[in-house]
C-alpha atoms as a PDB file:
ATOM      1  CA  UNK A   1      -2.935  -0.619  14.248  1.00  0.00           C
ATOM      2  CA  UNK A   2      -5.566   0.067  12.075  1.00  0.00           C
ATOM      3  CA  UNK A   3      -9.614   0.066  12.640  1.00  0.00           C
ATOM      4  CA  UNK A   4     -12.306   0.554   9.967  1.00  0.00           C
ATOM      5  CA  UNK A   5     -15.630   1.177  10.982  1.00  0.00           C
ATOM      6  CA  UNK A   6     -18.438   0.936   8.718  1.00  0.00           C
ATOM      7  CA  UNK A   7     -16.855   2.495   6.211  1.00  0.00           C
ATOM      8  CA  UNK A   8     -19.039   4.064   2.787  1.00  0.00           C
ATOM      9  CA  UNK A   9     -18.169   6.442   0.375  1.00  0.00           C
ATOM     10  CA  UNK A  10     -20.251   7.600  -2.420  1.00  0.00           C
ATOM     11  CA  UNK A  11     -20.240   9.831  -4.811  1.00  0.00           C
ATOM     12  CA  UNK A  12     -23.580  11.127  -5.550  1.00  0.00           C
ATOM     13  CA  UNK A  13     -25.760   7.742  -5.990  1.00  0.00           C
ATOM     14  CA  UNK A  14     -22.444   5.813  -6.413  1.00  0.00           C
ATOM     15  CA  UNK A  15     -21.315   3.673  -3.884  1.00  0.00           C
ATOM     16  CA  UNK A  16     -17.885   3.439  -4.086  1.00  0.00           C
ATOM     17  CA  UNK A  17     -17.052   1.600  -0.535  1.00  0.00           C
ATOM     18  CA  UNK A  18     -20.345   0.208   1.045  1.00  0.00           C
ATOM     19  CA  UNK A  19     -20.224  -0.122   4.797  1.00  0.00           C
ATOM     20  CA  UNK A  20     -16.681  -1.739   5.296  1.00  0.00           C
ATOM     21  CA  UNK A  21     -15.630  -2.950   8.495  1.00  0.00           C
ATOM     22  CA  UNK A  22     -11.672  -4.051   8.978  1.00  0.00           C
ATOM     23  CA  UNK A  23      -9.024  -4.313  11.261  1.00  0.00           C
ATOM     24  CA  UNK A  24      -5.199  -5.011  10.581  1.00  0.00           C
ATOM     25  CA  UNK A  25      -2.694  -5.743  13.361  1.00  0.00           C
ATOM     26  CA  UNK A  26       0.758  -4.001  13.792  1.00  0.00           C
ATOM     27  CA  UNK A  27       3.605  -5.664  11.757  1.00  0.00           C
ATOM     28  CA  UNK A  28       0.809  -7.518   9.548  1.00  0.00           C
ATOM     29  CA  UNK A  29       1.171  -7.170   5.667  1.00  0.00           C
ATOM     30  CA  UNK A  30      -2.890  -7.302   4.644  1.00  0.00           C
ATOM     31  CA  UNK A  31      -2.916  -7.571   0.774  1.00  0.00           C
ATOM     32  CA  UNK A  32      -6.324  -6.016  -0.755  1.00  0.00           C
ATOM     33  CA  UNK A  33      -7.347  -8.092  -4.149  1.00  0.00           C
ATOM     34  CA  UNK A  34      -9.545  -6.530  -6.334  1.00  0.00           C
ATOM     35  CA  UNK A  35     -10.473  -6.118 -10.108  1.00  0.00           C
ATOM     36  CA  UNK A  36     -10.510  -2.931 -11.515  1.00  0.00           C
ATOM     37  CA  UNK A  37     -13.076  -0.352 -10.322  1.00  0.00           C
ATOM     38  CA  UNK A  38     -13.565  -2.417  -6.976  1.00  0.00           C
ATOM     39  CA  UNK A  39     -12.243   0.575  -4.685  1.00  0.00           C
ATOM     40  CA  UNK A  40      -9.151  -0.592  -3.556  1.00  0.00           C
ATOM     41  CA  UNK A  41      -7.317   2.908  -4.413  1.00  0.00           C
ATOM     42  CA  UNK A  42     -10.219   4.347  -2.825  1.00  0.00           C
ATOM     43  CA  UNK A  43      -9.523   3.148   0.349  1.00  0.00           C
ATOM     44  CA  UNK A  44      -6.127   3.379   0.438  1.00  0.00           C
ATOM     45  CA  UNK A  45      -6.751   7.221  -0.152  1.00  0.00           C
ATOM     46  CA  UNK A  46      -8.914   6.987   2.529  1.00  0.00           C
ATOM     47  CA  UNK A  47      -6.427   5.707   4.866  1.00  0.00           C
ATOM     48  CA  UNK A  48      -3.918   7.991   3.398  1.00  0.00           C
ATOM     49  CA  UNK A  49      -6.216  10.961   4.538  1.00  0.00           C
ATOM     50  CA  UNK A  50      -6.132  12.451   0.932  1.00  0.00           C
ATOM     51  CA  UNK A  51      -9.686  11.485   1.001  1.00  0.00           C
ATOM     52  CA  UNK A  52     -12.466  11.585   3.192  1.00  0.00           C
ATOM     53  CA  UNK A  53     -15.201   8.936   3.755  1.00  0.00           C
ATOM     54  CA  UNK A  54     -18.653   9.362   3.543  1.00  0.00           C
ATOM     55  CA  UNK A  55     -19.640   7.669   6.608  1.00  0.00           C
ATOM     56  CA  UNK A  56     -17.898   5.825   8.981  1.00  0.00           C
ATOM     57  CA  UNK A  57     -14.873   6.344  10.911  1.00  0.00           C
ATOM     58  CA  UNK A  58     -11.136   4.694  10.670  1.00  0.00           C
ATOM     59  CA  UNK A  59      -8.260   5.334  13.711  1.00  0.00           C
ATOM     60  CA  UNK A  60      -4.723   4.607  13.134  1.00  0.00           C
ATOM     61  CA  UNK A  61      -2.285   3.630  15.993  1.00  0.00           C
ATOM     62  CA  UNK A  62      -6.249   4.989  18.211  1.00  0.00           C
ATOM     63  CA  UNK A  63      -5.845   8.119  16.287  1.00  0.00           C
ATOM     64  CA  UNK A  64      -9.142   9.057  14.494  1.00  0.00           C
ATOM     65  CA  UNK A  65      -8.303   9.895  10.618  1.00  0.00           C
ATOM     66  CA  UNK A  66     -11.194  12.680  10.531  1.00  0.00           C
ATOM     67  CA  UNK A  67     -10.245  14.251  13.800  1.00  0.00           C
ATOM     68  CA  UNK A  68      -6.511  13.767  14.902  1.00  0.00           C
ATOM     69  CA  UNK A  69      -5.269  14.309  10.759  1.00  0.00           C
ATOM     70  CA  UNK A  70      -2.363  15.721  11.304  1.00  0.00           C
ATOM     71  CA  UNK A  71      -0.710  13.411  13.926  1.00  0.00           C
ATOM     72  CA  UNK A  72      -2.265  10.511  11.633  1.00  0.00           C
ATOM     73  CA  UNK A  73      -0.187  12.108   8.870  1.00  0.00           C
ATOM     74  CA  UNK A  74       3.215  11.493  10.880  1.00  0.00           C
ATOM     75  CA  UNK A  75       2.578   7.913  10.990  1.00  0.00           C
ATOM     76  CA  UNK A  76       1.345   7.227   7.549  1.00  0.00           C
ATOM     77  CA  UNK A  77       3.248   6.456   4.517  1.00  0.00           C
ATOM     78  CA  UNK A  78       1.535   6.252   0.835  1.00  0.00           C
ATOM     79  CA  UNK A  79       2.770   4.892  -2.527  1.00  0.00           C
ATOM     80  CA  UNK A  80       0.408   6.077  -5.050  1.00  0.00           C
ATOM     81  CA  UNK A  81       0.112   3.533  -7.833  1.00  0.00           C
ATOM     82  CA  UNK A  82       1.053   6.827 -10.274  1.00  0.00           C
ATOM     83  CA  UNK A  83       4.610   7.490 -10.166  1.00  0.00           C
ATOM     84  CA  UNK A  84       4.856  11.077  -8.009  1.00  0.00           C
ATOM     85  CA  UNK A  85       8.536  11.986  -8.884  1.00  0.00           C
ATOM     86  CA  UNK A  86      10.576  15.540 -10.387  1.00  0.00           C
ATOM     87  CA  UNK A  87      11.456  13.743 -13.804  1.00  0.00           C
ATOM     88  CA  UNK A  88      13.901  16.322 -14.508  1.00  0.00           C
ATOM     89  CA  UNK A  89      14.999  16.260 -10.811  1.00  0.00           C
ATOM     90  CA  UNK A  90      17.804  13.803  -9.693  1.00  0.00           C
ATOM     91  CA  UNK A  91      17.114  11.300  -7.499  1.00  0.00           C
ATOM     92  CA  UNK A  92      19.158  13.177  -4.528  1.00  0.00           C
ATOM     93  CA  UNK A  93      16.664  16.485  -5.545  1.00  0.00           C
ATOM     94  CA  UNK A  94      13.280  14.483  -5.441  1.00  0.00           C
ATOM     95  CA  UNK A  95      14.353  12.916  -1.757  1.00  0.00           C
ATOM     96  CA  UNK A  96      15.677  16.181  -0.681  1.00  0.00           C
ATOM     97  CA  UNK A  97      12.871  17.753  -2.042  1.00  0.00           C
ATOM     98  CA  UNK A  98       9.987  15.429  -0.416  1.00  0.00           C
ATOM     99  CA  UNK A  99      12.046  15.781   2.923  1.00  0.00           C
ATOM    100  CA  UNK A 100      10.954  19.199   3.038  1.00  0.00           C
ATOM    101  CA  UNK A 101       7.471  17.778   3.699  1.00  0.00           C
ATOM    102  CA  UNK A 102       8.386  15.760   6.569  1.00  0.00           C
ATOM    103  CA  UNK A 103       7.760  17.513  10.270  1.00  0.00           C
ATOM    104  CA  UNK A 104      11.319  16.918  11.256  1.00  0.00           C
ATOM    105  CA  UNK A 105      14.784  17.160   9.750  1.00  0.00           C
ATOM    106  CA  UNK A 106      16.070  14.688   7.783  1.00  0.00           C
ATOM    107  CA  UNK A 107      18.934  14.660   7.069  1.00  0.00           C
ATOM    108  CA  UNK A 108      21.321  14.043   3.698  1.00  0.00           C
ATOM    109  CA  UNK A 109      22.858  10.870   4.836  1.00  0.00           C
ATOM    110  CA  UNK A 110      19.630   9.199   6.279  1.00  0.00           C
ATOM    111  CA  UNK A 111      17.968  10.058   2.007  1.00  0.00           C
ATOM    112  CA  UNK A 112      21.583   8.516   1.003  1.00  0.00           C
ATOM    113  CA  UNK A 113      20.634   5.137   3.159  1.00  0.00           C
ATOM    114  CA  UNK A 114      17.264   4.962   1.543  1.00  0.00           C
ATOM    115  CA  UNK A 115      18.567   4.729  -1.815  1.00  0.00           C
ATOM    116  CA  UNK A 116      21.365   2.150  -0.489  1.00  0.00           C
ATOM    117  CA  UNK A 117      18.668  -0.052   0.735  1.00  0.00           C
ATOM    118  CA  UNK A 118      16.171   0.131  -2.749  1.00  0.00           C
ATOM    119  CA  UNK A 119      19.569  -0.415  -4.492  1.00  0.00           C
ATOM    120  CA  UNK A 120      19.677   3.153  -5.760  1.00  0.00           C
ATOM    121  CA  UNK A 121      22.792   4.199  -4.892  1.00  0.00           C
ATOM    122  CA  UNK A 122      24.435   4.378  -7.655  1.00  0.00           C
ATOM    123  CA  UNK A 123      21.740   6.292  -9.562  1.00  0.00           C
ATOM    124  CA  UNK A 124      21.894   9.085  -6.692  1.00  0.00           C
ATOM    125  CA  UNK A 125      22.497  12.126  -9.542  1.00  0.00           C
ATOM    126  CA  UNK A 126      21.017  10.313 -12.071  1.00  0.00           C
ATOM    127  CA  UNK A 127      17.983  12.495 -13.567  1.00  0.00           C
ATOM    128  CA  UNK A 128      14.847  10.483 -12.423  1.00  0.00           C
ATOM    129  CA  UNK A 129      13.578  10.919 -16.528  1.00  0.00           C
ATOM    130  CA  UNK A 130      16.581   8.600 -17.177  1.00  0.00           C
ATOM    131  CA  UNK A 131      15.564   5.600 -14.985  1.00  0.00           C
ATOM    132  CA  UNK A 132      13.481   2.519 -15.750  1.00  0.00           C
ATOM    133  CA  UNK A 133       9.860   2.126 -14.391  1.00  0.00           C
ATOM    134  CA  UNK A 134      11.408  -0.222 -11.872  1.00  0.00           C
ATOM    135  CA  UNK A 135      13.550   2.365 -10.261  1.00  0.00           C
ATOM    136  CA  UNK A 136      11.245   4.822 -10.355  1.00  0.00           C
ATOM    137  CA  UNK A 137       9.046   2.462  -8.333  1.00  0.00           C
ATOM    138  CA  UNK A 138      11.665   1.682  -5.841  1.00  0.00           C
ATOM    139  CA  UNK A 139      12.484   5.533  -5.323  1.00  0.00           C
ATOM    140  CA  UNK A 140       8.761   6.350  -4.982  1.00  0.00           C
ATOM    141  CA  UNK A 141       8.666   3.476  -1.746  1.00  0.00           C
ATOM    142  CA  UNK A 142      11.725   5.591  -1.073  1.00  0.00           C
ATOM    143  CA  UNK A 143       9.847   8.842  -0.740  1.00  0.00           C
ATOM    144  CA  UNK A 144       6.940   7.045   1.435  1.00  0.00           C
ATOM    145  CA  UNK A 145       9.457   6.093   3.739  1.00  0.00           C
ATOM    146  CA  UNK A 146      11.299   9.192   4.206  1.00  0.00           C
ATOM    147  CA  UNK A 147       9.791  10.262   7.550  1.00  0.00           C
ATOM    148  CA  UNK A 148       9.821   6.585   8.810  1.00  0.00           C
ATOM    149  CA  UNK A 149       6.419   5.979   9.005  1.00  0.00           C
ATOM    150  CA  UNK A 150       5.294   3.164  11.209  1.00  0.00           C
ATOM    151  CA  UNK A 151       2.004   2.290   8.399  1.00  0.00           C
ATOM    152  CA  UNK A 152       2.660   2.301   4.963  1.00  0.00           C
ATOM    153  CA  UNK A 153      -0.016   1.940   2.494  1.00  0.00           C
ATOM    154  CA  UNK A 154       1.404   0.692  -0.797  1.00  0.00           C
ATOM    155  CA  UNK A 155      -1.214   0.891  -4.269  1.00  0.00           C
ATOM    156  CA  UNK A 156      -0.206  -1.370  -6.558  1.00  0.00           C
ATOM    157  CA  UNK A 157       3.531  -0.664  -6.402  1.00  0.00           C
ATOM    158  CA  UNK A 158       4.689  -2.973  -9.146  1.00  0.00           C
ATOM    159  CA  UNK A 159       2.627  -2.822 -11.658  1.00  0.00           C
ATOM    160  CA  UNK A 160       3.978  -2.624 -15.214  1.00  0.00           C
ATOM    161  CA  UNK A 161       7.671  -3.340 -14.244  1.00  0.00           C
ATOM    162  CA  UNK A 162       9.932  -5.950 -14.679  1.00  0.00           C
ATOM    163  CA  UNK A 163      10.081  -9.411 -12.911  1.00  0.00           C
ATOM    164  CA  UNK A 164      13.482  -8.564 -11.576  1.00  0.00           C
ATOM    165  CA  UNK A 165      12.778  -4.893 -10.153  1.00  0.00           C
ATOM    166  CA  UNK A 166       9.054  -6.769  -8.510  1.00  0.00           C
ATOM    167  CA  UNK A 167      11.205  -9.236  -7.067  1.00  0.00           C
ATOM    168  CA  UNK A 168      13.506  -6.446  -5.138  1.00  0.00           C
ATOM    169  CA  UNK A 169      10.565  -4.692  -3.908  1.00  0.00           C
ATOM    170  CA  UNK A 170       8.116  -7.644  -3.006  1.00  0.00           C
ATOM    171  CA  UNK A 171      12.010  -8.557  -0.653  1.00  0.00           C
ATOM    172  CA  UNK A 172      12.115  -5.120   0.504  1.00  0.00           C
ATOM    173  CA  UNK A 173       8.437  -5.132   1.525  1.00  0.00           C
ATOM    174  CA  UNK A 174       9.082  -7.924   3.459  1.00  0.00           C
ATOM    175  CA  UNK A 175      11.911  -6.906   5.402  1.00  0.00           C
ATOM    176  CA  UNK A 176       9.769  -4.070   6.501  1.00  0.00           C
ATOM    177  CA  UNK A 177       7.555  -6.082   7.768  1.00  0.00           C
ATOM    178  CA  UNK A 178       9.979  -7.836   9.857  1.00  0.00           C
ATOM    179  CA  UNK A 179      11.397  -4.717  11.356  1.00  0.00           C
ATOM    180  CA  UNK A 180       7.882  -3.746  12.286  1.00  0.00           C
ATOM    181  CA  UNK A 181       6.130  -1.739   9.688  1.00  0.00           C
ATOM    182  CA  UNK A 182       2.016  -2.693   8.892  1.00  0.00           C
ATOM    183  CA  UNK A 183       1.389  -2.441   5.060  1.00  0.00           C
ATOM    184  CA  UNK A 184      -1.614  -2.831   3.922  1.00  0.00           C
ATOM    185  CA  UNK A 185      -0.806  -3.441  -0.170  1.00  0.00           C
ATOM    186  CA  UNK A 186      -3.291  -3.151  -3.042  1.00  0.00           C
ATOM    187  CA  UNK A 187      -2.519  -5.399  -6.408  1.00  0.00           C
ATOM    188  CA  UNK A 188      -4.058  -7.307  -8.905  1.00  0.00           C
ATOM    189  CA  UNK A 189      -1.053  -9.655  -8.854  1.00  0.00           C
ATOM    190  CA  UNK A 190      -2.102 -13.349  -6.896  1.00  0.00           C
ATOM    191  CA  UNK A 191       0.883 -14.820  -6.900  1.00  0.00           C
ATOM    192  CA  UNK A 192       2.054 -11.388  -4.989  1.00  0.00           C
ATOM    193  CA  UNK A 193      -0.656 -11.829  -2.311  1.00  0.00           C
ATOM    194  CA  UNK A 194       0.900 -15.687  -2.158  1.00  0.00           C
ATOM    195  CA  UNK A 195       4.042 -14.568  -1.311  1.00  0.00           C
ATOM    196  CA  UNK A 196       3.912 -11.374   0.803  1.00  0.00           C
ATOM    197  CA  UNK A 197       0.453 -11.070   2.966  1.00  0.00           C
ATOM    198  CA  UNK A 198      -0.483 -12.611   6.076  1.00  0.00           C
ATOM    199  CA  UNK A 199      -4.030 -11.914   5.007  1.00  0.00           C
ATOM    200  CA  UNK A 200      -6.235 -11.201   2.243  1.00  0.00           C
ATOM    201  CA  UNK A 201      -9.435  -9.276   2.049  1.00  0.00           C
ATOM    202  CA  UNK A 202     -10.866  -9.519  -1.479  1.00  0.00           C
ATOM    203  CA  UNK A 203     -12.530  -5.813  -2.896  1.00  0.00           C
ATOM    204  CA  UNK A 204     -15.829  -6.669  -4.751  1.00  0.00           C
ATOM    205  CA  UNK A 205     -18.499  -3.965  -5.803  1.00  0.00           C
ATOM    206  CA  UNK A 206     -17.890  -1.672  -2.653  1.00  0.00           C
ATOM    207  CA  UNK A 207     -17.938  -5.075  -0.201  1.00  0.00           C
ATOM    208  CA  UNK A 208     -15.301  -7.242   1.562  1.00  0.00           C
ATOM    209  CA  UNK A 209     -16.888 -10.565   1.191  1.00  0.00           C
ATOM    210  CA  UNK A 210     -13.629 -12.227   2.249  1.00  0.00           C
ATOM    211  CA  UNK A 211     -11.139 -11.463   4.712  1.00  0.00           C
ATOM    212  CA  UNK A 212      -8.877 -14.010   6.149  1.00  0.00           C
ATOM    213  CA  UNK A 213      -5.699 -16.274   5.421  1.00  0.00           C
ATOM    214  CA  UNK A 214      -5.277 -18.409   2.470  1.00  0.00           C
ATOM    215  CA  UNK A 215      -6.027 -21.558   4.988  1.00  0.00           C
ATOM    216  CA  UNK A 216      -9.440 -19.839   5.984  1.00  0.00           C
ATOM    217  CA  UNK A 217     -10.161 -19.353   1.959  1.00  0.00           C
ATOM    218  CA  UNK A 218      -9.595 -23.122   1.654  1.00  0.00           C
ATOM    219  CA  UNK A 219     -11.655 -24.455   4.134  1.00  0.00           C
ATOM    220  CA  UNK A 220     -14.658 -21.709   3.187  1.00  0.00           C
ATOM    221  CA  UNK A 221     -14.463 -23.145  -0.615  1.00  0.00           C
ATOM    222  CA  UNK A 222     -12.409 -26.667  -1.203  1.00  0.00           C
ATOM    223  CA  UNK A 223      -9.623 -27.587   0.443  1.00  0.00           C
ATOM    224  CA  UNK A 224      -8.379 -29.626  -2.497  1.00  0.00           C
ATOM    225  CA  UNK A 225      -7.850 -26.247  -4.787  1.00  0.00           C
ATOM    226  CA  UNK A 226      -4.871 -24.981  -5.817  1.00  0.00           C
ATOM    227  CA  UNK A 227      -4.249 -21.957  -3.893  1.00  0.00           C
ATOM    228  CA  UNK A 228      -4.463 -19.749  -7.524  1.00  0.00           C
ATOM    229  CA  UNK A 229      -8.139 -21.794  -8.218  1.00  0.00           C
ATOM    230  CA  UNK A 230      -9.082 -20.121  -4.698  1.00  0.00           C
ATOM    231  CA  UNK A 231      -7.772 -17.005  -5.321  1.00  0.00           C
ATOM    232  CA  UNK A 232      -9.806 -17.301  -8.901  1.00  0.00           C
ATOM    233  CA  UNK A 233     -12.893 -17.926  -7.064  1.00  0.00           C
ATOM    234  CA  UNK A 234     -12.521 -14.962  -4.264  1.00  0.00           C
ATOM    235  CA  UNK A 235     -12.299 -12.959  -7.124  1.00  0.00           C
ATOM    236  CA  UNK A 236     -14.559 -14.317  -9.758  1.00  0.00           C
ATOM    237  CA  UNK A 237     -18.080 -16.318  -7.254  1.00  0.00           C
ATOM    238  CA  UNK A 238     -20.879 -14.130  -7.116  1.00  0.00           C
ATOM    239  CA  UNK A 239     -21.142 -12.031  -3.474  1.00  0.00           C
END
């Protein structure tokens, strides 16, 4: 579903993504670790075709980002890791609003299911201003998914909420996997990329050093780790 190609960017003498080379399956749920600074939102902009690469090339569903954009754009759905909501909006306004966006109709009832199934329902004229991070989280997955996109590229989507809200979402995420959906989800979270991905790849200094399931990180480092020790040593071992 999704093929990266020797991927860089740079900015100026900064290399922000150095040669990366990646593919993710349909209906997979790839988890991107990373510390801070290691260009995981960089990517995901990348893939989100808000940003372009510097060299390289990545195709979605065999559509080339850089050269088919607009069809990509149909089949892509982002959650930024910043909040992009009206605050002074309702929640019905923002989804009506961001519907506008979306290449075909959409109508009021199919917005009114979204917020059934992120448990927003009842907050539907609720001024977004007056609703906890948590919700605001769930209604900006609710916005990505508006135009039913088949990839949906998710950047940190829990961060700084509580453990209940991350609990609904981290279920939600995977029942879209099951009906289908490939996400490809950035967080600093481990016990996140425990639960939800089929795969990791771990971010360091521009490189993917690791990409594989938690059994292939085992047998790569010791088998007789903890799977939070391994995780601590993707993350922390020199390249």
């Amino acid at each position: 579903m999704i093929t990266i190609s020797n991927l860089t960017k740079q900015y100026g003498r900064n290399i922000i993504l150095d040669n990366l080379s990646l593919s993710i399956k349909k209906g997979e749920v790839f988890g991107l670790l990373g510390t801070n600074g290691a260009g995981k939102s960089t990517l995901l902009s990348i893939l989100a075709t808000i940003t372009k690469p510097s060299s390289g090339t990545v195709e979605v569903n065999n559509l080339n980002l850089l050269k088919e954009k607009k069809k990509a754009r149909k089949i892509i759905g982002y959650v930024p890791q910043d909040v992009s909501l009206w605050e002074n909006m309702t929640v019905k306004e923002n989804l009506l609003f961001w519907s506008k966006f979306s290449k075909k109709k959409v109508e009021t009832e199919r917005l009114l299911e979204l917020c059934q199934t992120v448990r927003l329902d009842d907050k539907w004229k609720e001024k977004v201003s007056k609703l906890s991070g948590g919700m605001k989280r769930k209604l900006n997955i609710a916005v990505a998914l508006i135009h039913d996109p088949d990839i949906l590229l998710m950047d940190e989507p829990t961060v700084g909420i509580d453990l209940q809200s991350k609990l609904e979402i981290n279920q939600y995420i995977k029942k879209l996997a099951q009906s289908g959906k490939t996400i490809v989800y950035t967080t600093h979270d481990m016990s996140e990329i425990l639960t939800l991905c089929d795969r990791i790849g771990v971010l360091k200094e521009g490189k993917l050093p690791f990409i594989g399931t938690l059994d292939d990180a085992k047998k790569r480092i010791n088998p007789l780790l903890t799977a939070e020790q391994i995780m601590y040593k993707l993350l922390n071992d020199p390249l």
